[in-house]
Protein backbone atom coordinates (compact mmCIF):
# COMPACT_ATOMS: atom_id res chain seq x y z
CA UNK A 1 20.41 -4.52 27.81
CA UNK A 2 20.52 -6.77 24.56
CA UNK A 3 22.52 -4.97 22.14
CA UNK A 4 23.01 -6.23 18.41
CA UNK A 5 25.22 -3.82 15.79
CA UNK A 6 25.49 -5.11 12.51
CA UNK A 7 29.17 -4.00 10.41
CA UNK A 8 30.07 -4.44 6.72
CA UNK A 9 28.05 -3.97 4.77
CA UNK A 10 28.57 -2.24 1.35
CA UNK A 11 28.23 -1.96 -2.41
CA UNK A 12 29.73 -4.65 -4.23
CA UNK A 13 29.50 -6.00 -8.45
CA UNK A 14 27.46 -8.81 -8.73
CA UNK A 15 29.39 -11.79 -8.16
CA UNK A 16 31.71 -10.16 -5.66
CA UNK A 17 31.54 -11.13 -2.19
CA UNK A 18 31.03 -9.66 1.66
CA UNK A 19 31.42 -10.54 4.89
CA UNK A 20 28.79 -8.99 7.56
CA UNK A 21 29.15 -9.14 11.29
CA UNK A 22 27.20 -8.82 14.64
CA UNK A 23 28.91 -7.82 17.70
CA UNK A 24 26.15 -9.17 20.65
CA UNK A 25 26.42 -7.42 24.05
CA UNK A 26 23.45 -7.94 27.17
CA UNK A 27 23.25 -11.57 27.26
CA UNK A 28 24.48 -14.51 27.68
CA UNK A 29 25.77 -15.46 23.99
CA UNK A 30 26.52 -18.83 23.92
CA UNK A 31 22.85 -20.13 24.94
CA UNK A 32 21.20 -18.57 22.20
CA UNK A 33 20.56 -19.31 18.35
CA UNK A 34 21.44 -16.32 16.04
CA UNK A 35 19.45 -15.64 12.85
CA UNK A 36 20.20 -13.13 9.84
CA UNK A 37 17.47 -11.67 7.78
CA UNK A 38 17.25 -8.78 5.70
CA UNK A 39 15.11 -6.65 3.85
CA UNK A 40 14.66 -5.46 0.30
CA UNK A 41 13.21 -1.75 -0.27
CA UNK A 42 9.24 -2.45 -0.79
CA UNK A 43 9.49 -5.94 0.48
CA UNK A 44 8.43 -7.51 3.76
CA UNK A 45 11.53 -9.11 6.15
CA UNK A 46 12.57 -12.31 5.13
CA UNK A 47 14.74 -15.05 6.90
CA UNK A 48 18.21 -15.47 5.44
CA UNK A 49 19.35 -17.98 7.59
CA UNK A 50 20.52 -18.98 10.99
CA UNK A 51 22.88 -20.83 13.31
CA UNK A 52 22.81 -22.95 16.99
CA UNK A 53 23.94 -21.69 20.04
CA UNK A 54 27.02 -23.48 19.48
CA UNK A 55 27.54 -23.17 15.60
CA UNK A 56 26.87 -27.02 14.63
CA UNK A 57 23.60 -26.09 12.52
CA UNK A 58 23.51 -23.83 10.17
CA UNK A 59 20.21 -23.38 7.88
CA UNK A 60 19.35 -20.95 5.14
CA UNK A 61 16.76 -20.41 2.73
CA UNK A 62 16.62 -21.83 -0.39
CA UNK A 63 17.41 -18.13 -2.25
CA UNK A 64 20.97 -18.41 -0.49
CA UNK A 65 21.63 -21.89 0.21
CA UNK A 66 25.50 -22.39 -0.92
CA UNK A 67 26.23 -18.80 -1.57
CA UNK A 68 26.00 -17.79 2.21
CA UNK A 69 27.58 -19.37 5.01
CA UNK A 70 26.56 -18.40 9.17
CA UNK A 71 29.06 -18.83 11.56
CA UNK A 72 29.78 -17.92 15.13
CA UNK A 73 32.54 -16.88 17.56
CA UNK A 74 31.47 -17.42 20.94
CA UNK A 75 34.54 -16.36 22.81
CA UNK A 76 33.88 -12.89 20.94
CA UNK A 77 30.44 -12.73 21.34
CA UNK A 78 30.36 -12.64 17.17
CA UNK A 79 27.84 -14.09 14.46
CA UNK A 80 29.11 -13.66 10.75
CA UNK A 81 27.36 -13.94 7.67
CA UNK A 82 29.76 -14.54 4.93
CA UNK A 83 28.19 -13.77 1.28
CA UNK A 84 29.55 -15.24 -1.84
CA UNK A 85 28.42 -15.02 -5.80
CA UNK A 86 26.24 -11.54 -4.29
CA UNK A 87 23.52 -10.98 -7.13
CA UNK A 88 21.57 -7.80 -7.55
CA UNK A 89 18.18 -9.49 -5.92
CA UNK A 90 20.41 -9.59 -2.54
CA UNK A 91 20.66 -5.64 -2.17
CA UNK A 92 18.60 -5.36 1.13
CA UNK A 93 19.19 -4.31 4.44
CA UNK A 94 20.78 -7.49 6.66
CA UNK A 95 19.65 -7.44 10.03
CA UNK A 96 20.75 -9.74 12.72
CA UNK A 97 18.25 -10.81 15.46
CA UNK A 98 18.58 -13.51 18.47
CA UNK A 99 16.65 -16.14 17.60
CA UNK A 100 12.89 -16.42 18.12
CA UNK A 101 12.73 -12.84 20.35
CA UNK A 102 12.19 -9.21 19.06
CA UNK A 103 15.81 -8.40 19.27
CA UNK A 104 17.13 -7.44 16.10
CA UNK A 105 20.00 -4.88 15.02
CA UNK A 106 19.74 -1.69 13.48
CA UNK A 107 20.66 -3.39 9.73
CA UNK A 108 23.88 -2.53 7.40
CA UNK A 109 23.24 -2.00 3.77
CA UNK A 110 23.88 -4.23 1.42
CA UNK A 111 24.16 -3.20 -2.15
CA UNK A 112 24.87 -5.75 -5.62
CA UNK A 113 25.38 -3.44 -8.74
CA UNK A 114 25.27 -5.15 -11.97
């Protein structure tokens, strides 16, 4: 079955940086698009960004555009999000999800002190 575990999350200063990761098991990895949202306590999910089966297209939304960067190992089976300049309105949940289905992770906690 699909299986998506999120790792590495943490509490960091604002400004600091962190590098999640999702460790895909269940299907065939290299076909799909990956996508990393997250949520904030109170607030509905919202898209963070995501990347092509084979890495060439990364998009994000406009709140993390050149702060976070997507990228994917598909010999490990592996989709990072790497999170730079972290501000306080980034403290959320991150999930990762394949793209366009219901699978999604169980989330790591991210957390920006100030």
């Amino acid at each position: 079955q699909v299986q998506l575990v999120e790792s590495g999350g943490g509490v960091v200063q604002s400004g600091g940086s962190l590098r999640l990761s999702c460790a895909a098991s269940g299907f065939t990895f290299n076909i799909y698009p990956m996508t990393w949202g997250r949520q904030a306590p109170g607030k509905e999910r919202e898209f963070v960004g995501d990347i092509s089966s084979d890495g060439s297209m990364p998009d994000y939304s406009d709140t993390v555009k050149g702060r976070f960067t997507i990228s994917r190992d598909n010999a490990k089976n592996m989709v990072y999000l790497q999170m730079d300049n972290l501000k306080p309105e980034d403290t959320a949940v991150y999930y990762c999800r394949r793209s366009n289905s219901n699978y999604w992770g169980q989330g790591t906690q991210v957390t920006v002190s100030s």
